[in-house]
Protein backbone atom coordinates (compact mmCIF):
# COMPACT_ATOMS: atom_id res chain seq x y z
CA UNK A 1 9.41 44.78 112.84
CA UNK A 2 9.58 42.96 116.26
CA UNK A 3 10.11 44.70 119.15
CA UNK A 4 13.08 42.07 119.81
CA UNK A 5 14.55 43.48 116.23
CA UNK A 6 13.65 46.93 116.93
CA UNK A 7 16.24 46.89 119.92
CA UNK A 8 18.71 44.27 118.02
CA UNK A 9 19.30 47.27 115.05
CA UNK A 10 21.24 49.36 117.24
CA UNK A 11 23.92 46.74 118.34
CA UNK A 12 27.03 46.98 116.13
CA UNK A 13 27.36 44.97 112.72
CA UNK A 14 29.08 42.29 114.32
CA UNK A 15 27.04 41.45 117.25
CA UNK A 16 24.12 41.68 115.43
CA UNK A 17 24.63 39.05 112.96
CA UNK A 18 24.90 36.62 115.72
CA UNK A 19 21.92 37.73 117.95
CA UNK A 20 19.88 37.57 114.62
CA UNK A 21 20.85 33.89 114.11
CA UNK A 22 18.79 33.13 117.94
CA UNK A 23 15.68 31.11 117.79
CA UNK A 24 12.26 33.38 118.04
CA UNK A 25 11.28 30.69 120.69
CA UNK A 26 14.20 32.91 122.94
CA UNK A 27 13.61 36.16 121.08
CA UNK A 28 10.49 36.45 122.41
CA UNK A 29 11.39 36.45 125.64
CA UNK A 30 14.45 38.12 125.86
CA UNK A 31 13.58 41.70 128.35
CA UNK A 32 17.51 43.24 127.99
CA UNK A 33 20.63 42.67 125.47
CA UNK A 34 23.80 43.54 128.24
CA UNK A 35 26.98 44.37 126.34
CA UNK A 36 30.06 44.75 128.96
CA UNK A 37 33.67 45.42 127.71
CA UNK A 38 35.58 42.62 127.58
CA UNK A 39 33.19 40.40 128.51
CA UNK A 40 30.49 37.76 126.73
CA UNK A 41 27.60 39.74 125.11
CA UNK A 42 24.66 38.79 127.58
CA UNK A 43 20.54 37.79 127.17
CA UNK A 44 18.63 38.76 130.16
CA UNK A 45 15.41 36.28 129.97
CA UNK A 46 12.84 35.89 132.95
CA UNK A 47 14.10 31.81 133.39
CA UNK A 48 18.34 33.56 133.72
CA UNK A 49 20.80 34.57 131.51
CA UNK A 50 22.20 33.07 128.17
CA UNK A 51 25.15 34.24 126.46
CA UNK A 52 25.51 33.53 123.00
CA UNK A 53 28.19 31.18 121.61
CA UNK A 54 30.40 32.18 118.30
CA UNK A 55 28.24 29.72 116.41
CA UNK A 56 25.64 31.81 116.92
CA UNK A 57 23.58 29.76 119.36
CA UNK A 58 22.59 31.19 123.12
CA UNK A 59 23.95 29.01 126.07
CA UNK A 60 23.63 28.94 130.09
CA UNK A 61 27.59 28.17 130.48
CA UNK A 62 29.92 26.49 128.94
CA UNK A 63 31.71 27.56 124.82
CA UNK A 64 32.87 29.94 123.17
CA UNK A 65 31.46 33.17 124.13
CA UNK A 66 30.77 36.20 121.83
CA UNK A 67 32.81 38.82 124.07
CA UNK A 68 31.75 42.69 123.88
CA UNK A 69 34.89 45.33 122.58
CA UNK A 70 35.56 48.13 123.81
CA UNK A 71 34.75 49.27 120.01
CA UNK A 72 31.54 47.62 120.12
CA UNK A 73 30.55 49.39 122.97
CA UNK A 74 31.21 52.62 121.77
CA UNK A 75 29.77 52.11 118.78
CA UNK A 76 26.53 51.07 120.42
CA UNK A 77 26.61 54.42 122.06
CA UNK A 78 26.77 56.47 118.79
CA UNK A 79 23.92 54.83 117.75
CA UNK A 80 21.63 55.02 120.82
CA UNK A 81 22.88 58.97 120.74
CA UNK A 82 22.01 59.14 116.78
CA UNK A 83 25.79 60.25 117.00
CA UNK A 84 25.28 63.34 119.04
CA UNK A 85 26.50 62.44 122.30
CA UNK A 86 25.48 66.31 123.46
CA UNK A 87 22.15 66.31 123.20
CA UNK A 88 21.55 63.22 124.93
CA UNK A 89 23.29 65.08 128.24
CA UNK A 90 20.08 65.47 130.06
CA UNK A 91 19.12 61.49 130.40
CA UNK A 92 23.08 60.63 130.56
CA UNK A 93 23.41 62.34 133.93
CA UNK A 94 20.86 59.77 135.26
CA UNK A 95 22.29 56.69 133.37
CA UNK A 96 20.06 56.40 130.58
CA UNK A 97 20.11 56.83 126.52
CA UNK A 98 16.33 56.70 124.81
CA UNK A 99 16.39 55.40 121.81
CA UNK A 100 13.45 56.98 119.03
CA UNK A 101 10.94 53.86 119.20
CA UNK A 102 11.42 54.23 123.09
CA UNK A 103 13.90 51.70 124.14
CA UNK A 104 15.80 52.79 126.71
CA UNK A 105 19.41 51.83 127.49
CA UNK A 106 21.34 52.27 131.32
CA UNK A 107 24.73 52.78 130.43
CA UNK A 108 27.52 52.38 133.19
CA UNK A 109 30.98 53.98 132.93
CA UNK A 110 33.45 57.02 134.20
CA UNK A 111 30.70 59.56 136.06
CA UNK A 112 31.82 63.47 135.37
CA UNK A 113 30.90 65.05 138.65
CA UNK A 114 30.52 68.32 138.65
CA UNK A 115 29.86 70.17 142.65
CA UNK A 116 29.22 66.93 143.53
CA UNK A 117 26.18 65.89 140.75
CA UNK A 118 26.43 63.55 138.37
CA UNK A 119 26.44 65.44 135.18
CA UNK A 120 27.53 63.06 132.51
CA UNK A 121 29.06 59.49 131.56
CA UNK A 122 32.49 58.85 129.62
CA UNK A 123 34.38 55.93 128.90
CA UNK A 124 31.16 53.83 128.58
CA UNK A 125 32.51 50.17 129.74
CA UNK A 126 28.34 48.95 129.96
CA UNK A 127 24.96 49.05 128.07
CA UNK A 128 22.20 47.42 129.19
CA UNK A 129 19.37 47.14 126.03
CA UNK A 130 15.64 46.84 127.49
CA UNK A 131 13.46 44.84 125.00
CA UNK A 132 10.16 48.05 124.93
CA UNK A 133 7.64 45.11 124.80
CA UNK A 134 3.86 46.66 124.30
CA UNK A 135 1.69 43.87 126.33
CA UNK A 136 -1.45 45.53 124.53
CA UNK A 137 -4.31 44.69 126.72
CA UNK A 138 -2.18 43.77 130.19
CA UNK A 139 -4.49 47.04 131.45
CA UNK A 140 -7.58 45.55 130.93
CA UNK A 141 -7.86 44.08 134.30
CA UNK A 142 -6.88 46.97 136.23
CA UNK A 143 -8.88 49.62 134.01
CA UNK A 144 -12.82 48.89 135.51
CA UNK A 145 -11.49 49.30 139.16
CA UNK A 146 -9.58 52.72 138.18
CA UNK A 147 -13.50 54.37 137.34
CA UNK A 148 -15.30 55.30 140.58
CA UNK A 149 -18.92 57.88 140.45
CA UNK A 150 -18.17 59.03 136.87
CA UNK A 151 -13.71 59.85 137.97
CA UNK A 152 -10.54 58.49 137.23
CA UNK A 153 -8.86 57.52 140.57
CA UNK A 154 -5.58 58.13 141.38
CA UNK A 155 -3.57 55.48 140.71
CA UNK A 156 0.07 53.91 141.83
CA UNK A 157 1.71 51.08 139.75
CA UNK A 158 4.27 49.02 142.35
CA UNK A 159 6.64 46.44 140.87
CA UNK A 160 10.47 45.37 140.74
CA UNK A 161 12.17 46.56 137.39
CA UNK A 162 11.57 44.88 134.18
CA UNK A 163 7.96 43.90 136.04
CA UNK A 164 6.03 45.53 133.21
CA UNK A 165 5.39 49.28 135.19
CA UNK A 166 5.79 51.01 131.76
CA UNK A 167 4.03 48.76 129.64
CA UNK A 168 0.98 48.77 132.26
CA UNK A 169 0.92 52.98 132.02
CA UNK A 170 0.94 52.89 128.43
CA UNK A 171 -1.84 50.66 128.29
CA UNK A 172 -4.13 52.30 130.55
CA UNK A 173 -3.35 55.39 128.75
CA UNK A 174 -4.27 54.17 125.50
CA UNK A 175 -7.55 52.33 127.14
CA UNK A 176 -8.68 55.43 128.45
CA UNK A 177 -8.49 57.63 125.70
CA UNK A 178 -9.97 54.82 123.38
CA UNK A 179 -13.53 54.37 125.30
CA UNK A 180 -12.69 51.13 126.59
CA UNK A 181 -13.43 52.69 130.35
CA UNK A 182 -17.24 53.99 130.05
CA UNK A 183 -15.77 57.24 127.98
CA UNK A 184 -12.89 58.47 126.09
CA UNK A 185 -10.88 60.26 128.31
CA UNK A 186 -8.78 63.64 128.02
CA UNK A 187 -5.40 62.05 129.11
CA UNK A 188 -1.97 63.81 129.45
CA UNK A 189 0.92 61.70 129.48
CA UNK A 190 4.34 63.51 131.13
CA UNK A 191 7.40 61.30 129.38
CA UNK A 192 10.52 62.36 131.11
CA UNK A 193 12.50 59.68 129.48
CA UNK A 194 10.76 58.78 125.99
CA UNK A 195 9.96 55.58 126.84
CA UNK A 196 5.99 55.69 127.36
CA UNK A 197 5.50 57.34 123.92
CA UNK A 198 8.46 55.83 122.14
CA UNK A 199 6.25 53.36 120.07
CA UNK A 200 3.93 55.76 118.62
CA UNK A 201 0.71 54.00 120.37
CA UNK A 202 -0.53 56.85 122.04
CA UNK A 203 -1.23 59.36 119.70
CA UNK A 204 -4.69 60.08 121.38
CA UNK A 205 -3.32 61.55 124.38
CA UNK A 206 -1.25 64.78 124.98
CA UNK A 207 2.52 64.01 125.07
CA UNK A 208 4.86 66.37 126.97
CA UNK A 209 7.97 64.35 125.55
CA UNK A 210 10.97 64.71 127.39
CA UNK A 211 10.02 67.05 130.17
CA UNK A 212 11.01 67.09 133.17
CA UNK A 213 8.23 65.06 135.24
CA UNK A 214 7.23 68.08 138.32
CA UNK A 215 7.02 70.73 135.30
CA UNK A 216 5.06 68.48 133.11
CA UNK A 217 2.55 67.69 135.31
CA UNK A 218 2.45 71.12 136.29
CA UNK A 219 1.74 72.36 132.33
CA UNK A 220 -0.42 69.61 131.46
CA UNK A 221 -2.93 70.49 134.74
CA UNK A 222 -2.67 74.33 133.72
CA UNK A 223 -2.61 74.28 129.80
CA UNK A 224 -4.33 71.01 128.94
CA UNK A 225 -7.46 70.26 130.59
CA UNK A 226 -6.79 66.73 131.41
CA UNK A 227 -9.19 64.04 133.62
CA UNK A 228 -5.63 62.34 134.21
CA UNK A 229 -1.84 62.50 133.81
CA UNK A 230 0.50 59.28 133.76
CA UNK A 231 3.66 59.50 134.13
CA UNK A 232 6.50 56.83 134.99
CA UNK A 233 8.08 56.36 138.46
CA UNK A 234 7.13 59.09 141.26
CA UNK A 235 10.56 59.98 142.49
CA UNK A 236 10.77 63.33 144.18
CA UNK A 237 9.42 65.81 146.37
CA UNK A 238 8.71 68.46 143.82
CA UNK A 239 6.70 65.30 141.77
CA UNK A 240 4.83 64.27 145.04
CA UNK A 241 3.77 68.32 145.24
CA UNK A 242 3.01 68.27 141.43
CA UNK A 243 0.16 65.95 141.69
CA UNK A 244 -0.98 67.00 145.11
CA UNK A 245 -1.26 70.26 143.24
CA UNK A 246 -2.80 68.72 139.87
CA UNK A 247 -5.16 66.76 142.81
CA UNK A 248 -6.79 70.03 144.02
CA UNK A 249 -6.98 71.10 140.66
CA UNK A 250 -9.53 67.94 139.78
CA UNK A 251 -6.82 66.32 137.96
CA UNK A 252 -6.13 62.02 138.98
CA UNK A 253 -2.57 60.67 138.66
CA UNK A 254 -1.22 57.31 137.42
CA UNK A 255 2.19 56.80 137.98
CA UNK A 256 4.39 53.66 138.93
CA UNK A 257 6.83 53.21 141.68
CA UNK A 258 10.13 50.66 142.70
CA UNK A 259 8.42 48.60 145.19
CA UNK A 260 6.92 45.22 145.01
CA UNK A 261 5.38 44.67 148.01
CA UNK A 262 4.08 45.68 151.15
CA UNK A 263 7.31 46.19 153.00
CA UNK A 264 9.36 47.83 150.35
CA UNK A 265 6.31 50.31 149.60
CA UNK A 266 6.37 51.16 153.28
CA UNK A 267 9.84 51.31 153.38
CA UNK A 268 9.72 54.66 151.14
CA UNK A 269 8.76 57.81 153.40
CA UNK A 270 8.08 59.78 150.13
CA UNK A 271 5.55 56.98 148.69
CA UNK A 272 4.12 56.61 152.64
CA UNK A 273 3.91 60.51 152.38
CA UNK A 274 2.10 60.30 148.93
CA UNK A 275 -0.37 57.79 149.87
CA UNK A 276 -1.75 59.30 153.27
CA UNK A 277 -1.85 62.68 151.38
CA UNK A 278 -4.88 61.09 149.50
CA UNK A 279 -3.29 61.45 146.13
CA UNK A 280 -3.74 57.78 145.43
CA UNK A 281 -6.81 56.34 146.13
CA UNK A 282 -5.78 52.60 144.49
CA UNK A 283 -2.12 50.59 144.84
CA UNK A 284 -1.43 48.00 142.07
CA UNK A 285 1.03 45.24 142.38
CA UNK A 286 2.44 43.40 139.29
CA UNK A 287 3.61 39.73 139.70
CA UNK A 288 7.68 40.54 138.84
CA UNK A 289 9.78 39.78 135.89
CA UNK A 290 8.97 36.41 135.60
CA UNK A 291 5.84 37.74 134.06
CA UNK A 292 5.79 41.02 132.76
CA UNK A 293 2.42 43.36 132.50
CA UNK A 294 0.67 41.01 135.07
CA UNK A 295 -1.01 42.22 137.66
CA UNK A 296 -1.28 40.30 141.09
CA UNK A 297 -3.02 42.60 143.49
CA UNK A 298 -5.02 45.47 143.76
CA UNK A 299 -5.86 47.25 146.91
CA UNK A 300 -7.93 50.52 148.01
CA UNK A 301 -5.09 52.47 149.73
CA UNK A 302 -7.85 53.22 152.71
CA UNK A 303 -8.04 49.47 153.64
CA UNK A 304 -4.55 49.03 153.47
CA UNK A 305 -3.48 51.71 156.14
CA UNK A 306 -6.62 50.32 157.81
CA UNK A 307 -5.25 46.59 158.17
CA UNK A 308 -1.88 46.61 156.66
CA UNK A 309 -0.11 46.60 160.06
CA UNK A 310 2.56 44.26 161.06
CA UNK A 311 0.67 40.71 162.56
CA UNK A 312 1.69 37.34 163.63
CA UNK A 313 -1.53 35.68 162.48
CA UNK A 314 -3.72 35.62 158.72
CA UNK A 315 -2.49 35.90 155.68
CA UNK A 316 0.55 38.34 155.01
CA UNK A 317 1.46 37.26 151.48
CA UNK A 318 4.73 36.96 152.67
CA UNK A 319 6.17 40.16 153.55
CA UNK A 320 4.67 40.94 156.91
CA UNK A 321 1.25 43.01 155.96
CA UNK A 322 -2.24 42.05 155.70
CA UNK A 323 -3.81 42.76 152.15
CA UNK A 324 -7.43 44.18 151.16
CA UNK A 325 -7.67 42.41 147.71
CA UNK A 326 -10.29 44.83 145.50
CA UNK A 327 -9.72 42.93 142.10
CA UNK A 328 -8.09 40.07 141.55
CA UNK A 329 -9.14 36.53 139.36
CA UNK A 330 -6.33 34.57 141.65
CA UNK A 331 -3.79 36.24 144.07
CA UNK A 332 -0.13 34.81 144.29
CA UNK A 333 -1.18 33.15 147.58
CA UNK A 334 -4.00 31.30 148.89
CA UNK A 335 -5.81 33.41 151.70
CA UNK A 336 -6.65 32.21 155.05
């Protein structure tokens, strides 16, 4: 089964039918299925949205829409929770559902606040569907420049969402543990949210499914030996002092951040904080949705602090700062 129908299968019975009707020439590049109440079921595609017509065919405006009920919307949340809305709590407080092949659904809606966190959803009014595409292989260019003297160096993924930041982590993992990269590697994988290990492909690397990212990293340095952990999207304090900790322990990290480029990464105190602490040793930059898994820079985090600085003159790829290109076959932008 497609990755496309893999997602489709959890929409209700009468959305389905329609969406199953679309051409695979649009299938294939559909990256998230939106379903809003009251409003036309939507196709998130890197050239815009479609919606798709009651005939069954996807259009850019203009007909007669398919529109999302309020019944279809819960329904599609039963499903994503395999009907047990409780023990789904601990991703709903963030916005999220995981599905069991490891597509993972934001859901908008009523927040319950409790002392002033976010500790649930009801009335779910939105579900936005990501497509969990595998882009075997989108790793491959990244993985020789990730091996320096015989180690694994620390690693951070930048790119906007739906950029290909899982995909990319899932890949290296399974590269490394494979012997693609000189060795097979011992390789711990921390999956807060499912969605790294969702599609069964990594099955020769430790999986702490579903834990909490800081306490993950922490068990898999202590209790599992590894050369590396991966995990998705570096996003606290208590993260950043997991892997300094896992760092003096001999242990790399690969993880992925919200940035995609220069500016927005230095934008972040936390990921500013990170890099200077020496924790990363290599920044990656994917191209964007447009092209998902593709990798369009990738920089020793030395040189960049080194010549990264704000400039009126040479090449800035367009966001104010100076790049030190490691590895790349053809950046975004000519350099001058």
């Amino acid at each position: 089964m497609s990755e496309f129908n893999e997602t489709v299968k959890y929409l209700p019975t009468s959305l389905k039918s329609r969406v199953m009707m679309l051409p695979e020439s649009l299938t294939d590049r559909i990256q998230e299925i939106r379903l809003r109440s009251d409003a036309p079921l939507t196709l998130s595609t890197p050239d815009g949205e479609w919606m798709v017509a009651s005939s069954g065919k996807a259009v850019k405006s203009g007909g007669d829409y398919i529109i999302c009920m309020p019944a279809d919307i819960d329904e599609c949340f039963l499903m994503l929770c395999e009907y047990s809305v409780h023990t789904h709590q601990n991703e709903l407080k963030t916005g999220f559902i995981t599905s069991p092949n490891g597509s993972r659904a934001g859901v908008a809606g009523t927040a319950v606040v409790d002392n002033g966190r976010v500790v649930s959803y009801r009335n779910i009014t939105s579900i936005c569907l990501r497509v969990a595409r595998r882009h075997i292989g989108c790793a491959t260019k990244m993985i020789d420049t990730l091996i320096d003297g015989g180690r694994i160096c620390g690693t951070l993924i930048c790119g906007e969402p739906s950029s290909g930041k899982s995909s990319l982590l899932r890949d290296t993992a399974r590269q490394l543990t494979s012997g693609m990269a000189e060795r097979r590697w011992r390789v711990s994988v921390v999956d807060e949210r499912g969605e790294l290990s969702g599609d069964g492909s990594l099955k020769s690397c430790d999986v702490l499914r579903y834990s909490p990212k800081a306490v993950g990293i922490q068990q898999a340095v202590r209790c599992l030996a590894p050369d590396v952990v991966i995990f998705d999207e570096l996003g606290s304090i208590e993260e950043t002092k997991a892997v300094l900790d896992g760092l003096n322990s001999g242990v790399a990290a690969i993880t992925s951040a919200h940035c995609n480029n220069g500016r927005s990464l230095f934008s972040r105190p936390l990921l500013v904080t990170a890099l200077k602490s020496g924790a990363f040793e290599r920044v990656v930059f994917l191209e964007g949705r447009g092209s998902p898994g593709t990798i369009s820079r990738i920089m020793n985090v030395g040189d960049m602090f080194a010549e990264n600085s704000r400039t009126d003159t040479g090449y800035n790829g367009g966001d104010g700062y100076r790049y030190s290109f490691l590895s790349v076959s053809e950046p975004a932008h000519s350099i001058t």
